[in-house]
Protein backbone atom coordinates (compact mmCIF):
# COMPACT_ATOMS: atom_id res chain seq x y z
CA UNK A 1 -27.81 16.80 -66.17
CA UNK A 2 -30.08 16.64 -69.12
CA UNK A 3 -28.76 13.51 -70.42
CA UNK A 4 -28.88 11.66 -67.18
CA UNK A 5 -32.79 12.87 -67.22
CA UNK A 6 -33.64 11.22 -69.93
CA UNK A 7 -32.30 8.19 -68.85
CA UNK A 8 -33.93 8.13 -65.39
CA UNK A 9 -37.27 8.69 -66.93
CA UNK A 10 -36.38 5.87 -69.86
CA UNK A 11 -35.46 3.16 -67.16
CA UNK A 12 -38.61 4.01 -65.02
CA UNK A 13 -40.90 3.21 -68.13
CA UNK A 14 -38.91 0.04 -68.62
CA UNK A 15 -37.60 0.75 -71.96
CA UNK A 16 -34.33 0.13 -73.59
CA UNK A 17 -32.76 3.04 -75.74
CA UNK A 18 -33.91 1.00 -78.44
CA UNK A 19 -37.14 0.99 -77.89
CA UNK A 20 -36.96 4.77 -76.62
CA UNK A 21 -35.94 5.43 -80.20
CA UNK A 22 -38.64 4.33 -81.96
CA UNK A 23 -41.24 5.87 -79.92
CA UNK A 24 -39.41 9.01 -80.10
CA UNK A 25 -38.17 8.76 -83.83
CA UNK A 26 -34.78 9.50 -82.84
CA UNK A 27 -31.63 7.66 -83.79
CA UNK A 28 -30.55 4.60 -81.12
CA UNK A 29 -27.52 6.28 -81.44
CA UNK A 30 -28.33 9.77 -80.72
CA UNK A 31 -30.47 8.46 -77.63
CA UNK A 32 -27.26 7.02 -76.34
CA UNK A 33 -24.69 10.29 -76.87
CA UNK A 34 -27.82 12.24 -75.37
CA UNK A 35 -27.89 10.45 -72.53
CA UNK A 36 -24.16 10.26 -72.25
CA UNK A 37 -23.75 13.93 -72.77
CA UNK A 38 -22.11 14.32 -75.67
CA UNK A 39 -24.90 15.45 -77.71
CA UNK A 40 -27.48 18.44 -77.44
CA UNK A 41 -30.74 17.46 -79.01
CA UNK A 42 -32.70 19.35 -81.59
CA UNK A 43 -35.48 21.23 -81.06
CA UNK A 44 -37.48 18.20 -83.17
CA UNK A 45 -35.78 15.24 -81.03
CA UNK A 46 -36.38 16.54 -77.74
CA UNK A 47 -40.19 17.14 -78.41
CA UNK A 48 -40.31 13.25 -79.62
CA UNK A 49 -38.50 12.35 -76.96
CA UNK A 50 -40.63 14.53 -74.12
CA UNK A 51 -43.71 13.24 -75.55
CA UNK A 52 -42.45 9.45 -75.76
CA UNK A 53 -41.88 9.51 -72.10
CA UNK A 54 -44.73 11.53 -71.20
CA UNK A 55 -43.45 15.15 -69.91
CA UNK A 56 -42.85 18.26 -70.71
CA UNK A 57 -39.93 19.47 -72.57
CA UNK A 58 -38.63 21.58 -69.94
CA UNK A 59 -38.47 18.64 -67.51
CA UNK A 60 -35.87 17.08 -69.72
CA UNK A 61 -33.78 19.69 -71.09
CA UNK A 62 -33.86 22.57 -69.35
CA UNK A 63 -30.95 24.33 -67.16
CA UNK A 64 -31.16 23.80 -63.95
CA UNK A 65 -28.91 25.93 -61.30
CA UNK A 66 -26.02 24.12 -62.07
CA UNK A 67 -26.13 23.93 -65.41
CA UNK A 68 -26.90 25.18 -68.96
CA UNK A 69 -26.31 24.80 -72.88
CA UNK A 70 -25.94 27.72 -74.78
CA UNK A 71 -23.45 28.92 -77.53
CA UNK A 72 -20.34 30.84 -76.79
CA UNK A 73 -21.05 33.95 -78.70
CA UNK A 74 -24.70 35.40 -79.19
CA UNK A 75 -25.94 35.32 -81.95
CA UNK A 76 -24.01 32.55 -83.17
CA UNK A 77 -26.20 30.72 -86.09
CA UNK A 78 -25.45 27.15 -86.50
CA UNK A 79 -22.90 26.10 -88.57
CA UNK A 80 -22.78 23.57 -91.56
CA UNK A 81 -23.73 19.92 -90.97
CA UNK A 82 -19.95 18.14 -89.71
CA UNK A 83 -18.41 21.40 -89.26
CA UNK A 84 -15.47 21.08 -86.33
CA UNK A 85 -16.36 22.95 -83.21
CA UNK A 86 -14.65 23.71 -79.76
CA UNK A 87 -16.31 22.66 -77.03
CA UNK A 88 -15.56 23.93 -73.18
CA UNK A 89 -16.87 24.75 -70.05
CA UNK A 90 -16.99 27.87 -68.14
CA UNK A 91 -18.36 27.48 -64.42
CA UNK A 92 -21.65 25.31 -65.24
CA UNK A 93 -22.05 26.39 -68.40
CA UNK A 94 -21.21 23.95 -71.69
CA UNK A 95 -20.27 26.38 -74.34
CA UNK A 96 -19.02 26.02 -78.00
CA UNK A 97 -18.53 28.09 -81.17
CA UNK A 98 -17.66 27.12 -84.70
CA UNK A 99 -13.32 26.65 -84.85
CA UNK A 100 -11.96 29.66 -86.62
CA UNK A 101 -9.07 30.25 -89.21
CA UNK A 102 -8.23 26.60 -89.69
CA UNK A 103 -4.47 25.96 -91.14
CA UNK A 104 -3.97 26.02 -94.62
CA UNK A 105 -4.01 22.46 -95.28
CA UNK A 106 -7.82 22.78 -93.66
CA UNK A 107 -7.49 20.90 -90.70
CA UNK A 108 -7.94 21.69 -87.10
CA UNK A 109 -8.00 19.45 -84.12
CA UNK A 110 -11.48 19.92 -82.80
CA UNK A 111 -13.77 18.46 -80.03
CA UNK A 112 -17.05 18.20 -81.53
CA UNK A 113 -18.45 18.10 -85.19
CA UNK A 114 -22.49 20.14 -85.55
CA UNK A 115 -24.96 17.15 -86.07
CA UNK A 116 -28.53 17.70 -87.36
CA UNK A 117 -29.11 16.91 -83.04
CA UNK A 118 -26.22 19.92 -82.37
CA UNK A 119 -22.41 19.25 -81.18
CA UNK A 120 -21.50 15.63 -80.80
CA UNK A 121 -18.79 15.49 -78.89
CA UNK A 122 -15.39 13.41 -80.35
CA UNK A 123 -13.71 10.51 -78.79
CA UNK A 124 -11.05 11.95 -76.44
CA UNK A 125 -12.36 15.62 -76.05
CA UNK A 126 -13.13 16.55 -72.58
CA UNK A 127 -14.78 19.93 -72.77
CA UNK A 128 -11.98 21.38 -70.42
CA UNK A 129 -10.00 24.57 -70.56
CA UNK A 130 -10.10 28.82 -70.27
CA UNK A 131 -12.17 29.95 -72.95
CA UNK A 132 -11.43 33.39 -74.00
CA UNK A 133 -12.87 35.80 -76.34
CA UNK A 134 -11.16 38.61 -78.71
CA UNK A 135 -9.53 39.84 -81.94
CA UNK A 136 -5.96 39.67 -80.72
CA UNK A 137 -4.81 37.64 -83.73
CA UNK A 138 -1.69 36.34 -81.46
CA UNK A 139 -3.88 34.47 -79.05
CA UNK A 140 -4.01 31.11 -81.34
CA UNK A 141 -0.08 31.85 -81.27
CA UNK A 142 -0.58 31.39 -77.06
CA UNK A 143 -2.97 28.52 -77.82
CA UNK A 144 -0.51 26.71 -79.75
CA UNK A 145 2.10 27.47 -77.44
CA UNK A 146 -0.76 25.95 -74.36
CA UNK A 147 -1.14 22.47 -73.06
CA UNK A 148 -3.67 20.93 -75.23
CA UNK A 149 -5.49 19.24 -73.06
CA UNK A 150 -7.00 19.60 -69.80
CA UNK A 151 -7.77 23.38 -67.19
CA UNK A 152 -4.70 24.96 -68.79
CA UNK A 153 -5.94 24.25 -72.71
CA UNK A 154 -6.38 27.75 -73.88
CA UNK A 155 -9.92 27.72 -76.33
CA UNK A 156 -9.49 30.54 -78.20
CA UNK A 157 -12.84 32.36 -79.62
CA UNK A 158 -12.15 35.25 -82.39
CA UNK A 159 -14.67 38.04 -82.30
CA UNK A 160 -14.90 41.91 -81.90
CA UNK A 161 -14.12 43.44 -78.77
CA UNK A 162 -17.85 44.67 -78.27
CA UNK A 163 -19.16 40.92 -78.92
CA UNK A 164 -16.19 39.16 -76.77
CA UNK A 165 -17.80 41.74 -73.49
CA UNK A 166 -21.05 40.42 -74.47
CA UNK A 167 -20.04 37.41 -73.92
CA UNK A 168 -18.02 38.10 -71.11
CA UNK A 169 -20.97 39.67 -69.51
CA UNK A 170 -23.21 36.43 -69.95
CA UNK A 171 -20.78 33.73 -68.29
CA UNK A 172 -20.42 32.33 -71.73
CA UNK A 173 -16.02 33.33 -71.72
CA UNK A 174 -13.93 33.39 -68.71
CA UNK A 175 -12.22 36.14 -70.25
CA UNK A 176 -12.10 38.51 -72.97
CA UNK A 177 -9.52 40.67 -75.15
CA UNK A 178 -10.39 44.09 -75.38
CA UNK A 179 -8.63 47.01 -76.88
CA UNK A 180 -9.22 50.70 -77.81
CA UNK A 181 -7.60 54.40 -77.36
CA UNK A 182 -6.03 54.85 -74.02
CA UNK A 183 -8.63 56.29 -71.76
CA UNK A 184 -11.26 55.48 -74.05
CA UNK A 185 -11.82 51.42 -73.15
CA UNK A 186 -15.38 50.73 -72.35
CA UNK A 187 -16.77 51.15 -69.05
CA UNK A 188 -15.26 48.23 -66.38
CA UNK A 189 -18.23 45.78 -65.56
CA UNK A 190 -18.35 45.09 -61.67
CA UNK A 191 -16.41 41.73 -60.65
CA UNK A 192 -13.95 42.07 -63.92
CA UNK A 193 -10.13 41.69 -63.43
CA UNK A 194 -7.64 43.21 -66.04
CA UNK A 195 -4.23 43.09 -67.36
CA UNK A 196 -2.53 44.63 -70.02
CA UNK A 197 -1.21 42.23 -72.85
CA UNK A 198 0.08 44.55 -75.22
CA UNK A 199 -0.33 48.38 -77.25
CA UNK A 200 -0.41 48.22 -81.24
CA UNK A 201 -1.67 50.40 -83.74
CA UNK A 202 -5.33 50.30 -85.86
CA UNK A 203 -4.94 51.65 -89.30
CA UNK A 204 -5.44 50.96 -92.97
CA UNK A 205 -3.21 48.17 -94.48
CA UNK A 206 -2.82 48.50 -98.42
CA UNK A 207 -0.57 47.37 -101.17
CA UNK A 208 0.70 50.32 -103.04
CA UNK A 209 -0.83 53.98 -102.98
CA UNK A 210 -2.74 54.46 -100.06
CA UNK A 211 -6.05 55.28 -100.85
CA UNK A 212 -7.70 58.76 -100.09
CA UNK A 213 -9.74 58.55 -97.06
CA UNK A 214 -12.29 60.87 -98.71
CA UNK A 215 -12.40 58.68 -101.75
CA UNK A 216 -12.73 55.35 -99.23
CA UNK A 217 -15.20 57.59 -97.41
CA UNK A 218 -17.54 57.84 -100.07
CA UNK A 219 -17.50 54.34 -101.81
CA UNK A 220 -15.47 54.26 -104.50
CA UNK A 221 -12.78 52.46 -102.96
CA UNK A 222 -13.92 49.27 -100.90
CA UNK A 223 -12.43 48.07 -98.21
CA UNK A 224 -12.40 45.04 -96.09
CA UNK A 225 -13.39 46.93 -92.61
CA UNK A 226 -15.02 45.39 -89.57
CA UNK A 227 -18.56 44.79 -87.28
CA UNK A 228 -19.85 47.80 -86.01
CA UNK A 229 -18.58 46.40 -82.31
CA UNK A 230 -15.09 45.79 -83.53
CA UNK A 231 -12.70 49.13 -81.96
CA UNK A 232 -10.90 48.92 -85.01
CA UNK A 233 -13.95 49.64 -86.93
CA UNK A 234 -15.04 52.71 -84.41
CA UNK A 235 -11.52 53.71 -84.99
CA UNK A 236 -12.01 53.85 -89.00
CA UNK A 237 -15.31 55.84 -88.35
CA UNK A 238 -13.34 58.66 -86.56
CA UNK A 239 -10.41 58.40 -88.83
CA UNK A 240 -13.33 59.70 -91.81
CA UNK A 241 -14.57 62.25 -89.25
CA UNK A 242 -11.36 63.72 -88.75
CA UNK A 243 -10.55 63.79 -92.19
CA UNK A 244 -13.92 65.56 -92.81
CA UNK A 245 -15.15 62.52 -95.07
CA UNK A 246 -18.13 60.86 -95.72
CA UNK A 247 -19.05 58.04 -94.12
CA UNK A 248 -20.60 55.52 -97.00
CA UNK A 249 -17.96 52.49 -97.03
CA UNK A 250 -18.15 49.67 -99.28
CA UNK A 251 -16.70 46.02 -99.31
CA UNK A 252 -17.00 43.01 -97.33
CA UNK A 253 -16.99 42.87 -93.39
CA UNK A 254 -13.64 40.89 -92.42
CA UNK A 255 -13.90 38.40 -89.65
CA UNK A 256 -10.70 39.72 -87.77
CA UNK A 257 -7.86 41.65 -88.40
CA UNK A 258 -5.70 38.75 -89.98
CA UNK A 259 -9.13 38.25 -92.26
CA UNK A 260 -8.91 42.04 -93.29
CA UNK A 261 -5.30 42.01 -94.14
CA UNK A 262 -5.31 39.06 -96.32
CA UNK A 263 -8.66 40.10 -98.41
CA UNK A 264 -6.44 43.18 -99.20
CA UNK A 265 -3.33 40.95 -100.13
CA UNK A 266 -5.09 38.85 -102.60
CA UNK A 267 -6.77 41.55 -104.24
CA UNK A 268 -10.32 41.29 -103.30
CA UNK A 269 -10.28 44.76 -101.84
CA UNK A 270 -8.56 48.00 -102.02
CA UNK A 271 -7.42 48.12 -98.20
CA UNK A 272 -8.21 46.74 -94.93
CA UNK A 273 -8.84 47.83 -91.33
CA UNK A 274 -6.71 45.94 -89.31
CA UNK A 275 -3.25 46.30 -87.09
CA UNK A 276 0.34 47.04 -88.01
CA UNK A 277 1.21 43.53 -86.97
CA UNK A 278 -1.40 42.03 -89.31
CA UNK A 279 -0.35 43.96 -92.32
CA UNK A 280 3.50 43.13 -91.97
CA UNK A 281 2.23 39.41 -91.44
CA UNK A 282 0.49 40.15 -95.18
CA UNK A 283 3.31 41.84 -96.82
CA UNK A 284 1.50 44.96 -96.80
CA UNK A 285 1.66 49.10 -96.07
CA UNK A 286 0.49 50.19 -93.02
CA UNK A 287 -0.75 53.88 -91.51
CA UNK A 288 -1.95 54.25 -88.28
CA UNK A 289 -4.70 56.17 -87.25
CA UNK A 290 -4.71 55.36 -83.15
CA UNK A 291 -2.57 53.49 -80.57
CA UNK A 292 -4.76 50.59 -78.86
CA UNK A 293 -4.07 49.36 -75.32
CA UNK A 294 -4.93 45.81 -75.46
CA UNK A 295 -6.01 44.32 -72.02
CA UNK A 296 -7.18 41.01 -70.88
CA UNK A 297 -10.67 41.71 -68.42
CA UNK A 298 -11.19 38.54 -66.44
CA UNK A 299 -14.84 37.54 -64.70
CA UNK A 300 -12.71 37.12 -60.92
CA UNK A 301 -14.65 33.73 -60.14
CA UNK A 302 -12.24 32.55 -62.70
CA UNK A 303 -8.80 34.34 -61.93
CA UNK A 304 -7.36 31.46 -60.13
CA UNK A 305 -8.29 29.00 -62.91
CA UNK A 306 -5.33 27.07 -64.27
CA UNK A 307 -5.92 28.42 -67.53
CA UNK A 308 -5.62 32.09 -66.59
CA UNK A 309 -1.86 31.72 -64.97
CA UNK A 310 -1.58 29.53 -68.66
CA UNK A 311 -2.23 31.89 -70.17
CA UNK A 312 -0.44 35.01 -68.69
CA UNK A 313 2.88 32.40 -68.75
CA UNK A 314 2.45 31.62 -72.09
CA UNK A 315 1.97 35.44 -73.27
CA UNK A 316 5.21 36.62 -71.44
CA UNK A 317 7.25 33.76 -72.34
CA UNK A 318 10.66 34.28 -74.56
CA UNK A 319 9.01 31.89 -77.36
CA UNK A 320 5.63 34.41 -77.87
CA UNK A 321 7.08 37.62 -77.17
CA UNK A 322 10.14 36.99 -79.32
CA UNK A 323 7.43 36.49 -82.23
CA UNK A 324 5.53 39.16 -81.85
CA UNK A 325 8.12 41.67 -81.75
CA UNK A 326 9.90 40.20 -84.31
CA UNK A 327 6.53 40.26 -86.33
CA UNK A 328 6.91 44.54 -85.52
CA UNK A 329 3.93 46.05 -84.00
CA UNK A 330 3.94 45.07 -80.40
CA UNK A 331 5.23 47.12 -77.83
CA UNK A 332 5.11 44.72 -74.77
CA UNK A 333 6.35 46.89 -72.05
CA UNK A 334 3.58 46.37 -69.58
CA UNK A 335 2.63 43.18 -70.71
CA UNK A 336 1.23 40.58 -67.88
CA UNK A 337 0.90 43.52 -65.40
CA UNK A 338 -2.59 43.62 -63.62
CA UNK A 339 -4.19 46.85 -64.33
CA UNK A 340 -5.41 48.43 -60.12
C-alpha cells in the first residue's frame, strides 16, 4: 500500500514522522494517517513528501495491481472541507463519494470527513461493505434496514442510471440500479448479473393543475427534471416528442427523484420528473408517462459477496416490501428473481 511506502522509505532515511514533516511541509499528523491509511494525500503533500525522500511521485502513490484510490462516481468534484463521506471497498479498489440526503436534523453516520489531504478516515470505520449505485430512492430504506457494519453494510451511492453503469463498468460499484421501458434497458455489459427489484412508473409529479406539456416544453413552466443520463429524464424527452412539443425546459436539475418531488412540494418549481412513489411520499399528483423495470446488474466477481445476499434479503423482506407498497407505486411481483 501507499501508506506503508512511505513509511518504508521514511525508516530507511532514518527519520521520524516528525522530522519527515518538516522536510516535506506536511502536518506530523497527516504523515501518520498517511502512513496508516486513513488518509489520501493531496496533490501538494505528496510532491513534498516524494521530493523529501528523494523519488518520484509515482513510486509512492501510485496503484499498483492490487490496489487503487479513486472516487466512486466520475466526475465526482471534491466536496466542502469536513464534509461526511462513505468510504468502502470494492475488490482492491478504496472508493468514496460525498453521503447523500442526510436526515432532517442534518446528521448522518459517516466514515470519513474531506480534509484539505482528501478523506480521513473516522475512528471505528472500516471501509467494508457492497457499494451500490442508483436512483432507486428505497435503497437507503434497505440500507437502514442492513447491518451497519462489516461485508453485509449496504453503502448506498445515489446517481442516474447512466452514471451508476459508468461506474459499474469501472470497478468503482459492485452493483448498480438500473431502470427504463421494458425492452428498452441498455445493452448488458459482459460478466454482469441481474435481478429484478421492482416496476414503477416515471411521470410528472405536481401540486394542482397539471401543467401543459407544450407549455413545459417550451419554457414557461420550469420544472425540476433530471441529468441527461437519468431514464427518467430520457423518459420526459419522449413524453415532449410524443406530445409534439418543444423541447426547451427550464428549472433546476434535481439530484434524484425524492430531490425532484420535494423542489415541486415547496414551491420552487412548477413540477418534477420523478416516480409515482416519490410524489405520494411528497403529497403530490402524479401522471405517468412509462412503466420502468427496475433491475439490480451485478459485476459476477462480486455475486457471492455477503452484501449481495444482504441485500436481496433485505429487499424481499416483510419490513421493506410492506413499505413500499404501502407507500403505492411498487408492484413487486418479480422482485429478487434473477433475470436468465
Amino acid at each position: 500500500m501507499a501508506g506503508e511506502r512511505v513509511r518504508e522509505r521514511r525508516r530507511a532515511s532514518g527519520w521520524s514522522q516528525g522530522e519527515l514533516a518538516a522536510a516535506s511541509g506536511v502536518s506530523r499528523q497527516s504523515v501518520a494517517a498517511i502512513e496508516a491509511g486513513k488518509q489520501v494525500p493531496s496533490v501538494t503533500a505528496a510532491l513534498g513528501l516524494a521530493a523529501a525522500l528523494g523519488c518520484a511521485v509515482e513510486e509512492l502513490f501510485a496503484p499498483s495491481g492490487s490496489e487503487a484510490s479513486c472516487p466512486v462516481l466520475a466526475g465526482t468534484e471534491a466536496p466542502l472541507m469536513g464534509a461526511p463521506l462513505v468510504v468502502a471497498r470494492v475488490g482492491s479498489t478504496q472508493v468514496w463519494a460525498p453521503l447523500a440526503e442526510p436526515d432532517a436534523s442534518g446528521f448522518c453516520l459517516a466514515d470519513a470527513v474531506w480534509t484539505p489531504e482528501g478523506p480521513q478516515l473516522l475512528d471505528g470505520a472500516s471501509g467494508d461493505g457492497f457499494v451500490v449505485a442508483g436512483c432507486e430512492p428505497a435503497l437507503g430504506m434497505a440500507a437502514a434496514a442492513a447491518p451497519g457494519r462489516g461485508a453485509g453494510r449496504l453503502v448506498v451511492v445515489h446517481a442516474s442510471s447512466g452514471r451508476s453503469l459508468a461506474a459499474l463498468d469501472g470497478g468503482r460499484v459492485h452493483a448498480a440500479v438500473v431502470h427504463g421501458p421494458a425492452g428498452g434497458l441498455p445493452p448488458v455489459p459482459e460478466g454482469v448479473a441481474r435481478w429484478e427489484l421492482a416496476r414503477w412508473p416515471v411521470g410528472l409529479a405536481y401540486g394542482g393543475a397539471m401543467p401543459v406539456l407544450g407549455e413545459v416544453g417550451s419554457g414557461r413552466v420550469p420544472v425540476a427534471h433530471r441529468d441527461p443520463q437519468a431514464a427518467s429524464e430520457q423518459a420526459f424527452h419522449r413524453a415532449l416528442a410524443a406530445a409534439g412539443a418543444q423541447d426547451r425546459v427550464v428549472g433546476p436539475v434535481a439530484s434524484g427523484h425524492l430531490a425532484s418531488a420535494r423542489m415541486t412540494a415547496a414551491g420552487q418549481v412548477a413540477a418534477g420528473v420523478t416516480t409515482a412513489a416519490a410524489a405520494s411520499a411528497a403529497g403530490l399528483d402524479f401522471t405517468a408517462w412509462e412503466e420502468h423495470v427496475v433491475q439490480l446488474w451485478v459485476d459476477r466477481r462480486f455475486v457471492e459477496h455477503p452484501g449481495m445476499s444482504t441485500l436481496l434479503q433485505v429487499w424481499c423482506s416483510p419490513r421493506v416490501s410492506s413499505q413500499l407498497r404501502r407507500l403505492g407505486g411498487y408492484a413487486l411481483a418479480g422482485a429478487g428473481q434473477e433475470v436468465k
